[in-house]
PDB file of N, CA and C in Angstrom:
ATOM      1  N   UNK A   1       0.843  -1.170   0.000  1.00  0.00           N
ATOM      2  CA  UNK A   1       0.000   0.000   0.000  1.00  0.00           C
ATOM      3  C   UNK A   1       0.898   1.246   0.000  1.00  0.00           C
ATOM      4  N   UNK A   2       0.673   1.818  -0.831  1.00  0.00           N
ATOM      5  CA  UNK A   2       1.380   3.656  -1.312  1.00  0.00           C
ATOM      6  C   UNK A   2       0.820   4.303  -0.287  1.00  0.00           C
ATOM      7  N   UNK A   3       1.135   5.004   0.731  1.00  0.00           N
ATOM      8  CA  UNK A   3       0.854   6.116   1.399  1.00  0.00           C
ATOM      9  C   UNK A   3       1.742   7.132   0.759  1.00  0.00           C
ATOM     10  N   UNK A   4       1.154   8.165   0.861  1.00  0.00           N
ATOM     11  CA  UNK A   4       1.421   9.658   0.114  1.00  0.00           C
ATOM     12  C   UNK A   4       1.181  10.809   1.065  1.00  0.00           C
ATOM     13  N   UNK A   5       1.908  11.605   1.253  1.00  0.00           N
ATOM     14  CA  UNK A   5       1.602  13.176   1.898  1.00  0.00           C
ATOM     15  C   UNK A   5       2.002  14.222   1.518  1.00  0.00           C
ATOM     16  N   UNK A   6       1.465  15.394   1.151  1.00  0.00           N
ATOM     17  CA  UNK A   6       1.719  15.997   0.523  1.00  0.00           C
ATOM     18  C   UNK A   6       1.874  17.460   1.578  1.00  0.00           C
ATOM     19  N   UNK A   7       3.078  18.337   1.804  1.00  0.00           N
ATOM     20  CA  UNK A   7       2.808  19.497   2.805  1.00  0.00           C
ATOM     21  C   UNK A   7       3.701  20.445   2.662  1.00  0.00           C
ATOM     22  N   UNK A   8       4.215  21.193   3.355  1.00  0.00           N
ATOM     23  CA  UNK A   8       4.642  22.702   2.952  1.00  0.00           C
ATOM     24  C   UNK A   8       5.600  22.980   3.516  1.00  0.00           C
ATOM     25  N   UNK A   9       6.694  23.800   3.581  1.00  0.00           N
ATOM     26  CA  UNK A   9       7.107  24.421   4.947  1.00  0.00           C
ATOM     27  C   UNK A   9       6.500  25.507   5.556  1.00  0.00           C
ATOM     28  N   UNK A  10       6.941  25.830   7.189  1.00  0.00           N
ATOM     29  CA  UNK A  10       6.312  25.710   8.036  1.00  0.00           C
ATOM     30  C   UNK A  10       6.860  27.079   7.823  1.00  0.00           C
ATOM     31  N   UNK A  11       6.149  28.560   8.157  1.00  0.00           N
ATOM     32  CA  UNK A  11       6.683  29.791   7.681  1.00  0.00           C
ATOM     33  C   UNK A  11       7.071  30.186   8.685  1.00  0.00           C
ATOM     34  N   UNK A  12       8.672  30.889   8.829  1.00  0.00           N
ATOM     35  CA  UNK A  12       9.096  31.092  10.035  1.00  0.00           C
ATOM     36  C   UNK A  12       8.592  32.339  10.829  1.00  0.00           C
ATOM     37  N   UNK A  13       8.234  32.094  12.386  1.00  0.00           N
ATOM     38  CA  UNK A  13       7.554  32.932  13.041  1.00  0.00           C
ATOM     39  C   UNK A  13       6.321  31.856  13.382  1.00  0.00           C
ATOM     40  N   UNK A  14       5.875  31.185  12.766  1.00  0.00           N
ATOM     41  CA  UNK A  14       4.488  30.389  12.460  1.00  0.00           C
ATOM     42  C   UNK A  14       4.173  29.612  13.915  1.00  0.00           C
ATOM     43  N   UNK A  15       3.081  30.187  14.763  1.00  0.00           N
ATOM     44  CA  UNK A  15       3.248  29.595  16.310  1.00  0.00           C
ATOM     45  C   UNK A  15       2.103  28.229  16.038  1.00  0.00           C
ATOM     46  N   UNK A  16       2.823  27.651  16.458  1.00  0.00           N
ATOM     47  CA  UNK A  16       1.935  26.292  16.811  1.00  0.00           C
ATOM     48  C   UNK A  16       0.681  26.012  16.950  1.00  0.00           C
ATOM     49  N   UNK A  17       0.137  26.830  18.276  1.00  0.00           N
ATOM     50  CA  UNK A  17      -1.414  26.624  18.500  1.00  0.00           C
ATOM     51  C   UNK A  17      -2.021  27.156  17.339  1.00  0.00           C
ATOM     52  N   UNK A  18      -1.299  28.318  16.324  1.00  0.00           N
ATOM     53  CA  UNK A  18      -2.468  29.383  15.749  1.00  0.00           C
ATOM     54  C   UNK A  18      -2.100  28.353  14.700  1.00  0.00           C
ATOM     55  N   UNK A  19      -1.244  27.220  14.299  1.00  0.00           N
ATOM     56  CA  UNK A  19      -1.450  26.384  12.990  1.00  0.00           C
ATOM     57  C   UNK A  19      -2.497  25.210  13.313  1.00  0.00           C
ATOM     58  N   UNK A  20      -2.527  25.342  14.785  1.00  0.00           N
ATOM     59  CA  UNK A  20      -3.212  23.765  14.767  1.00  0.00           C
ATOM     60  C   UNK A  20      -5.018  24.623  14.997  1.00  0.00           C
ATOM     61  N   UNK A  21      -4.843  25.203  14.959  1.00  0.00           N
ATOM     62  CA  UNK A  21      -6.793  26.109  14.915  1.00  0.00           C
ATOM     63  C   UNK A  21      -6.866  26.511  13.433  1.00  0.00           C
ATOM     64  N   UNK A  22      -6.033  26.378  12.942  1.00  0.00           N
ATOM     65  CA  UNK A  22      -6.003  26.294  11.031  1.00  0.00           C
ATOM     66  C   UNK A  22      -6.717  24.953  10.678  1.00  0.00           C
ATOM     67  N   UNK A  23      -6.352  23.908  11.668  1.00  0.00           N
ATOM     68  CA  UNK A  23      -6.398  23.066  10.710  1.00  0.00           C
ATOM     69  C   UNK A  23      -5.029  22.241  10.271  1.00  0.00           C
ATOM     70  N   UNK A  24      -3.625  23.078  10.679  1.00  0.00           N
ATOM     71  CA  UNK A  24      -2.503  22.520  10.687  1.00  0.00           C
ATOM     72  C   UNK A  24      -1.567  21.691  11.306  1.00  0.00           C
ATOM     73  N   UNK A  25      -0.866  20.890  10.973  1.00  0.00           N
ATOM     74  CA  UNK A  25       0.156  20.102  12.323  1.00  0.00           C
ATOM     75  C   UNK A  25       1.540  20.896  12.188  1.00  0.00           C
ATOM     76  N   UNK A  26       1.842  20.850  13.171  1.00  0.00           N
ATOM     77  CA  UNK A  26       3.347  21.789  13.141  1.00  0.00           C
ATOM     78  C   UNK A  26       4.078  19.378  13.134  1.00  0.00           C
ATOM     79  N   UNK A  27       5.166  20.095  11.770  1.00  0.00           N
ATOM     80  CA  UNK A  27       5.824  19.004  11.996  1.00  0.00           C
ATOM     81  C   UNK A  27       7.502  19.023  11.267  1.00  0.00           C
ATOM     82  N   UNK A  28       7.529  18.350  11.868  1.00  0.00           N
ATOM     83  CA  UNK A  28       9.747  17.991  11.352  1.00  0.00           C
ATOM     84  C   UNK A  28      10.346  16.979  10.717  1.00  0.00           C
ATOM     85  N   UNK A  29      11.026  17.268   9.684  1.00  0.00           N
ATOM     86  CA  UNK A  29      11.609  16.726   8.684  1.00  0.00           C
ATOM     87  C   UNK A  29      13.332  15.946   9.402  1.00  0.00           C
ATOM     88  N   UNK A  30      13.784  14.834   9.375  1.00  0.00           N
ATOM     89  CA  UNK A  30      15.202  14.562  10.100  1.00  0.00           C
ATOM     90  C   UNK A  30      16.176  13.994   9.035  1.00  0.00           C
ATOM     91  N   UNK A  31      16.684  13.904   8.767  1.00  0.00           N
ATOM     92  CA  UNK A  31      17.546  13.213   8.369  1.00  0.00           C
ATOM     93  C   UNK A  31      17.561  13.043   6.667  1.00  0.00           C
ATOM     94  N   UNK A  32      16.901  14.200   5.762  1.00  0.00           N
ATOM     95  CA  UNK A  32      17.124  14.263   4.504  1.00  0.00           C
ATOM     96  C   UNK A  32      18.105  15.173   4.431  1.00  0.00           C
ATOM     97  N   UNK A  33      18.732  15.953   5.011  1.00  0.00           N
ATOM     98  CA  UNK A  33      20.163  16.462   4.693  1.00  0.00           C
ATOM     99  C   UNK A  33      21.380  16.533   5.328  1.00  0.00           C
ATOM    100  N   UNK A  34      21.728  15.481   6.072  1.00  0.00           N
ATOM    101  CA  UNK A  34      22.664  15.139   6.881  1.00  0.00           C
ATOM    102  C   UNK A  34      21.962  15.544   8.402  1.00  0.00           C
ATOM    103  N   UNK A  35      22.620  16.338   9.096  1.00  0.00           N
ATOM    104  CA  UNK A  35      22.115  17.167  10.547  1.00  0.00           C
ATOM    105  C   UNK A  35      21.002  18.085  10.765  1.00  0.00           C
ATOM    106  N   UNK A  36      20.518  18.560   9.079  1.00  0.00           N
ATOM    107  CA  UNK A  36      19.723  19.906   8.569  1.00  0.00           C
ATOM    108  C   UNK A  36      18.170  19.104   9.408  1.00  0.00           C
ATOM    109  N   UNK A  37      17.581  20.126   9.701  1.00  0.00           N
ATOM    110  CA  UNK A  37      15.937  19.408   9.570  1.00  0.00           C
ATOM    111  C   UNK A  37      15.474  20.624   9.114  1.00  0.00           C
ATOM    112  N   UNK A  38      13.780  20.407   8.746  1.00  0.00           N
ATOM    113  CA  UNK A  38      13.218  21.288   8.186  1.00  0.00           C
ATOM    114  C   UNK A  38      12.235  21.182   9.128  1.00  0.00           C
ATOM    115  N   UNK A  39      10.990  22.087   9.521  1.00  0.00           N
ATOM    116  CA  UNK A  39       9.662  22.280   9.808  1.00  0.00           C
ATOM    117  C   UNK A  39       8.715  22.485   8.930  1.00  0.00           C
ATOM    118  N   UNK A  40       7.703  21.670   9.125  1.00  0.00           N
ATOM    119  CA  UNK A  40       6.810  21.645   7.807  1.00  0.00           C
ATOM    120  C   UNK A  40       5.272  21.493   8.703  1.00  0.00           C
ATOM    121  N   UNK A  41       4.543  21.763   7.471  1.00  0.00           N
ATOM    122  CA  UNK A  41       3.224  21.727   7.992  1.00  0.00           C
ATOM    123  C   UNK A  41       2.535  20.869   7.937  1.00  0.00           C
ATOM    124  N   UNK A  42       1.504  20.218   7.718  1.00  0.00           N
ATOM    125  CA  UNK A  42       0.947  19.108   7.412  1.00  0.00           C
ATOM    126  C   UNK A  42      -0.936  19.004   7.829  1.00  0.00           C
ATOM    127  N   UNK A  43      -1.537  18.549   6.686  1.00  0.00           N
ATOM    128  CA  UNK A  43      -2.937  18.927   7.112  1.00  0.00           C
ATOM    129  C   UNK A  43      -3.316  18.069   7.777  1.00  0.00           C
ATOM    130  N   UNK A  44      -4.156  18.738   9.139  1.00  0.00           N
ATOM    131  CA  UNK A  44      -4.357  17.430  10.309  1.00  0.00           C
ATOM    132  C   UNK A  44      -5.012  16.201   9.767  1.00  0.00           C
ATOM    133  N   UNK A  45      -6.490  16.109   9.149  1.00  0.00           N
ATOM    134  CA  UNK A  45      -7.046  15.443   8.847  1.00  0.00           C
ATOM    135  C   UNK A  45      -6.377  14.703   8.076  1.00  0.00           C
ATOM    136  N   UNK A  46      -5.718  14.888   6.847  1.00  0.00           N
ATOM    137  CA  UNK A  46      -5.311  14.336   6.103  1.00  0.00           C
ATOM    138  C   UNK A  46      -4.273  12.978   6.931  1.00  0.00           C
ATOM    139  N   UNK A  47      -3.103  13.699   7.992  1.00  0.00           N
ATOM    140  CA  UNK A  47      -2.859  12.870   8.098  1.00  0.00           C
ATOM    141  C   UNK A  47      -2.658  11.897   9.454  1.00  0.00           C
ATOM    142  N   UNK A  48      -4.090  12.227   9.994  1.00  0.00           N
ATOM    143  CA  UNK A  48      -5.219  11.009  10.946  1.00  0.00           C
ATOM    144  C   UNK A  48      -5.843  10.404   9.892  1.00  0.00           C
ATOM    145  N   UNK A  49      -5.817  10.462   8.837  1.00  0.00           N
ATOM    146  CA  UNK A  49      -6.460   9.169   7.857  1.00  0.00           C
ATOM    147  C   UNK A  49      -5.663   8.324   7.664  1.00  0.00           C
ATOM    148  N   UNK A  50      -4.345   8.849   7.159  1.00  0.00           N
ATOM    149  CA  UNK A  50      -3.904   8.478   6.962  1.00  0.00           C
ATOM    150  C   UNK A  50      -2.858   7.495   7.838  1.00  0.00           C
ATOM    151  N   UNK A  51      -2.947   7.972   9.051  1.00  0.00           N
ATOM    152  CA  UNK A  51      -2.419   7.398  10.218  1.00  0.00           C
ATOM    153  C   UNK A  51      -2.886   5.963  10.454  1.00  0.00           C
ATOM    154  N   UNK A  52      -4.480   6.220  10.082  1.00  0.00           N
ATOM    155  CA  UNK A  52      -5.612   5.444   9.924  1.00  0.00           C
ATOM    156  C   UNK A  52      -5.075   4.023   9.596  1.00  0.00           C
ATOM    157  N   UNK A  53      -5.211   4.567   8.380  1.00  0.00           N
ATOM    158  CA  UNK A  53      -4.687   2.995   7.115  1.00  0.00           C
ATOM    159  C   UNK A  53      -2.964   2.494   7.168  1.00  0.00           C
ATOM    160  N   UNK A  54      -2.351   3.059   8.104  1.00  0.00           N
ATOM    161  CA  UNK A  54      -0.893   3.135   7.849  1.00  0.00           C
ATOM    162  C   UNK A  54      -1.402   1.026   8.329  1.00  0.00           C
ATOM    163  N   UNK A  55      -0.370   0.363   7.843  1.00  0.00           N
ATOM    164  CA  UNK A  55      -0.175  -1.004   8.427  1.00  0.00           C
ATOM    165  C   UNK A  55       0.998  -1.382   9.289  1.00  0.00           C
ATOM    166  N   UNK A  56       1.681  -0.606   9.697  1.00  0.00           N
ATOM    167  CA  UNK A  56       2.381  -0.840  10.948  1.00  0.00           C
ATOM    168  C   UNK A  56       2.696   0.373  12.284  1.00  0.00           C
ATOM    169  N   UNK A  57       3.177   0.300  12.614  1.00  0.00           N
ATOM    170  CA  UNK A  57       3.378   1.597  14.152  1.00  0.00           C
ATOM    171  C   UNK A  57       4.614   2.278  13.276  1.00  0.00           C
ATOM    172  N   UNK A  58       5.492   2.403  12.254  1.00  0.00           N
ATOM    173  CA  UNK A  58       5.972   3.211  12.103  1.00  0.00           C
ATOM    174  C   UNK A  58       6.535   3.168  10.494  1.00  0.00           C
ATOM    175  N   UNK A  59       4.955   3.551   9.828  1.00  0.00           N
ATOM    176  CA  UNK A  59       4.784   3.291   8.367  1.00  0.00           C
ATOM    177  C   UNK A  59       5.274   4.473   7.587  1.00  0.00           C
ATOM    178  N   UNK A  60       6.280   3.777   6.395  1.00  0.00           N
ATOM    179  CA  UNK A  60       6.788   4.482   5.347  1.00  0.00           C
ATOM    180  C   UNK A  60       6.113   5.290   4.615  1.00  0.00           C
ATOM    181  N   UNK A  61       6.456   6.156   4.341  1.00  0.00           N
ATOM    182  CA  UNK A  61       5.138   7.307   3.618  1.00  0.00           C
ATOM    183  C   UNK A  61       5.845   8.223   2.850  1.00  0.00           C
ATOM    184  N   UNK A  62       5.527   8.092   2.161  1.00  0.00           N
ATOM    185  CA  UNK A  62       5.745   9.360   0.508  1.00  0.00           C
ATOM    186  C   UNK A  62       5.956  10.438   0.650  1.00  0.00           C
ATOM    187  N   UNK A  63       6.885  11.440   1.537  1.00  0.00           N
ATOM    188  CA  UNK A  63       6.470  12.990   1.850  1.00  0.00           C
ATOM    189  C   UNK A  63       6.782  13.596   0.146  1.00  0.00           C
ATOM    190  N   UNK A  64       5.477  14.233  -0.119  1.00  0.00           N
ATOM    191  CA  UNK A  64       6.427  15.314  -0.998  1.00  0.00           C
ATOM    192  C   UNK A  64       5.579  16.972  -0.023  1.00  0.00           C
ATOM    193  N   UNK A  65       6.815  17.343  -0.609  1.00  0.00           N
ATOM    194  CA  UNK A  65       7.224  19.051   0.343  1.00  0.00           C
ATOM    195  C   UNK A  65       7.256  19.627  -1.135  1.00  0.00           C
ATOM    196  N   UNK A  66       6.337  20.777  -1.049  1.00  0.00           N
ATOM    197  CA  UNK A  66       5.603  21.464  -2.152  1.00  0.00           C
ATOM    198  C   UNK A  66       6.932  22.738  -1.994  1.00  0.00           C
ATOM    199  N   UNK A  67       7.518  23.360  -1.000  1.00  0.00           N
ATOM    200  CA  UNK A  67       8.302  24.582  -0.884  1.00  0.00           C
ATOM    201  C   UNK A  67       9.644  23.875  -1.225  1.00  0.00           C
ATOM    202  N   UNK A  68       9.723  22.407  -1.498  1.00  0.00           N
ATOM    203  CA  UNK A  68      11.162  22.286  -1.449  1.00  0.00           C
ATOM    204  C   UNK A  68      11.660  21.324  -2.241  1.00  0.00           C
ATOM    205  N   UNK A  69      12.882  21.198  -3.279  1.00  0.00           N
ATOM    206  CA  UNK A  69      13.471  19.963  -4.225  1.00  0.00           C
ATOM    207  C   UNK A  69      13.314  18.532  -3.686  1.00  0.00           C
ATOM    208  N   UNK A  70      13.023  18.434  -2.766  1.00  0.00           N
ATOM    209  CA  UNK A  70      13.461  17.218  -1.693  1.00  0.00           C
ATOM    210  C   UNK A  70      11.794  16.397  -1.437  1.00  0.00           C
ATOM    211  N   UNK A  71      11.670  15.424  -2.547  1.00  0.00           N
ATOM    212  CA  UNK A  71      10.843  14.662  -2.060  1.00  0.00           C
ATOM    213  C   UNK A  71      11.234  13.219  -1.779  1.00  0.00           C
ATOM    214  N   UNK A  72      10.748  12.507  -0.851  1.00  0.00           N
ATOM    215  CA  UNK A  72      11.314  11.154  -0.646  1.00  0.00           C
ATOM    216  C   UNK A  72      10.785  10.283  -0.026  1.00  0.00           C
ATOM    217  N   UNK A  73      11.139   8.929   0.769  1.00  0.00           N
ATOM    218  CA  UNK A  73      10.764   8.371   1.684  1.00  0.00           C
ATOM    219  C   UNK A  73      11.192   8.506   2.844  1.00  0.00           C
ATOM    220  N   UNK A  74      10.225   8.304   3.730  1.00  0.00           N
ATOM    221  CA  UNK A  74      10.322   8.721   5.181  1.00  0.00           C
ATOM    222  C   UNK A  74       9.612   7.968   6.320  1.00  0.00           C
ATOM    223  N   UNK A  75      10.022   7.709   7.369  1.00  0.00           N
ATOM    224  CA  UNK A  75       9.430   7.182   8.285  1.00  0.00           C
ATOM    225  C   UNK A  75       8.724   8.504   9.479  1.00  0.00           C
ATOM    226  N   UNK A  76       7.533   7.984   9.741  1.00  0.00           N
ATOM    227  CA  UNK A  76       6.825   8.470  11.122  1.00  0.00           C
ATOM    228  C   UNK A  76       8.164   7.890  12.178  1.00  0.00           C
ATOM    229  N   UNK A  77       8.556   9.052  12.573  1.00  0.00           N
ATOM    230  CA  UNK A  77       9.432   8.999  13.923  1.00  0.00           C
ATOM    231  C   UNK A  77       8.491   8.866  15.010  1.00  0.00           C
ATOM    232  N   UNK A  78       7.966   9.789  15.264  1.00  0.00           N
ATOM    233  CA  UNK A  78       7.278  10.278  16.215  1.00  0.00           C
ATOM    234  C   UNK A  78       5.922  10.957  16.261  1.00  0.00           C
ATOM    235  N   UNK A  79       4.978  10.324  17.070  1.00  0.00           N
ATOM    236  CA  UNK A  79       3.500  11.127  16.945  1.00  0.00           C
ATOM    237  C   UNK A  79       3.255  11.546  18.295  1.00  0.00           C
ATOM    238  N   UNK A  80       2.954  12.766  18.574  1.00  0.00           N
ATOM    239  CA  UNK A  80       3.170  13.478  19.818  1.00  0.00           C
ATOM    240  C   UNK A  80       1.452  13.789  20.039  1.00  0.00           C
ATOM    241  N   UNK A  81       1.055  13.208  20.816  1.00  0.00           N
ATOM    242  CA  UNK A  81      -0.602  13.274  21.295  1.00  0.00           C
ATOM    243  C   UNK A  81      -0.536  14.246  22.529  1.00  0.00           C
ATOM    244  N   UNK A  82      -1.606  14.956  22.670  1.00  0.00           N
ATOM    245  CA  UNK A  82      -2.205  15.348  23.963  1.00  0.00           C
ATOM    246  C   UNK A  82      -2.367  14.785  25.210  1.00  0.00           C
ATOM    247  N   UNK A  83      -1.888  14.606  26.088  1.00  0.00           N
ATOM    248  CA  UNK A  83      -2.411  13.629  27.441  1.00  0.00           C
ATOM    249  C   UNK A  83      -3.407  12.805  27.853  1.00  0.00           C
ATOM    250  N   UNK A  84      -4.507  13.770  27.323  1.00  0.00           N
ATOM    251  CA  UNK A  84      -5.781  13.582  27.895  1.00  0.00           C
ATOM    252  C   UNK A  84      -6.843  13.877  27.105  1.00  0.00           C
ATOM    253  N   UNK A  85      -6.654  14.527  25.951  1.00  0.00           N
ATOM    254  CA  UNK A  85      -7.076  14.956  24.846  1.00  0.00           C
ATOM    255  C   UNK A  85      -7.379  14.233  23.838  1.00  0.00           C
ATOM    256  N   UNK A  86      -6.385  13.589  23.623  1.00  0.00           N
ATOM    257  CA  UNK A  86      -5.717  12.377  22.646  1.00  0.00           C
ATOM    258  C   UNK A  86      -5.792  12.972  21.262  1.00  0.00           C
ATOM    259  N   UNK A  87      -5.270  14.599  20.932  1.00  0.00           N
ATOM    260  CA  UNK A  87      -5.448  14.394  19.444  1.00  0.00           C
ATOM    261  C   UNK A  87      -3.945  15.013  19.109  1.00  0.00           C
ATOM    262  N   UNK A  88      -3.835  14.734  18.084  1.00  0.00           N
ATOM    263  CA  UNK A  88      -2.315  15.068  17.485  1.00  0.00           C
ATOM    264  C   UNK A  88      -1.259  15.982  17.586  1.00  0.00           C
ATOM    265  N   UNK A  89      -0.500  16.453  18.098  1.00  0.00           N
ATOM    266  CA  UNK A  89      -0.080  18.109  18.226  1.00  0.00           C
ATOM    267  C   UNK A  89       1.214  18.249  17.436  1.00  0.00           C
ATOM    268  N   UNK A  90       1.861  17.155  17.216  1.00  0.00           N
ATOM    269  CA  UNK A  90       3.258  17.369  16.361  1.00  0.00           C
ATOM    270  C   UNK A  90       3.903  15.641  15.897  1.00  0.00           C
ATOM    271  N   UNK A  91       4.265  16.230  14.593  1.00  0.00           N
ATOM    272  CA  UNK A  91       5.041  14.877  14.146  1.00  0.00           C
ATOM    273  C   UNK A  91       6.680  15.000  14.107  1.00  0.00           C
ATOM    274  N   UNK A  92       6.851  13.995  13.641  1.00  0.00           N
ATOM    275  CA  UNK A  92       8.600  14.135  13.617  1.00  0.00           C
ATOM    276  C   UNK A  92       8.609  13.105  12.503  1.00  0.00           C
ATOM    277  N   UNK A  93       9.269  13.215  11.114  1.00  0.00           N
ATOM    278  CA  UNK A  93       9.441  12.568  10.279  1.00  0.00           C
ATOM    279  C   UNK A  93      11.550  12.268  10.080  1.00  0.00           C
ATOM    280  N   UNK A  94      11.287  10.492   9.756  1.00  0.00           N
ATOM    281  CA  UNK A  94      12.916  10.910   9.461  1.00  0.00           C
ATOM    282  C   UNK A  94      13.310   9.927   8.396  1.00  0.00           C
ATOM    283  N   UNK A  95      14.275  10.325   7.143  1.00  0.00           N
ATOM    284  CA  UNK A  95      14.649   9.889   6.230  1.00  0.00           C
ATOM    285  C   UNK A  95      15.965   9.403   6.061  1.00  0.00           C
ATOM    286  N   UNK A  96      15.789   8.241   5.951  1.00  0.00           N
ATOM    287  CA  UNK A  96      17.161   7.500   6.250  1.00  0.00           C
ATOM    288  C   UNK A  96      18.365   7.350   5.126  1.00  0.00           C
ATOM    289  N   UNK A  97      17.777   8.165   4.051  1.00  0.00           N
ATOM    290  CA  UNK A  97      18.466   9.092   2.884  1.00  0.00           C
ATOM    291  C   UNK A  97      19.200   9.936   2.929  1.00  0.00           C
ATOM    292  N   UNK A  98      20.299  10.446   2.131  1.00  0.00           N
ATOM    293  CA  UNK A  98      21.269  11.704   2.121  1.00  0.00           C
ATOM    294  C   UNK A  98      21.231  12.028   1.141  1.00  0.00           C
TER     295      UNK A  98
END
């Protein structure tokens, strides 16, 4: 199964809560340019669906980044939930590519 995501970078200054009342995930790019990471955005819904259908706890997924040359494969590092809330607040993506 192809998982695909498609998202942006994250515009600097861009505060967290006011992306996630957009509609946005504040999230991070690791390991596509050696030490570099990027911050990127990512549409919530889109990817709790996609979280959805993933078939394992830390499923490969298609990022392409619309602001940047660099599309690739990537793993879900990290999904950072609310306590008590339980809904999404930040990802961490990392590419085991150079």
């Amino acid at each position: 199964m192809e998982l695909t995501l498609d998202c942006k970078k994250r515009t600097p200054g861009a505060k967290p809560r006011a992306m996630r009342r957009e509609g946005l995930l504040p999230a991070a790019l690791y390991g596509h340019d050696g030490a570099n990471s990027v911050e990127l955005a990512v549409d919530a819904k889109t990817f709790e669906t996609l979280l959805r259908k993933a078939p394992s706890h830390r499923p490969k997924i298609q990022l392409n980044v619309a602001d940047m040359p660099w599309n690739g494969e990537v793993f879900v590092q990290e999904v950072q939930t609310h306590p008590w809330k339980n809904f999404v607040y930040h990802i961490s993506f990392f590419s085991g590519q150079e």
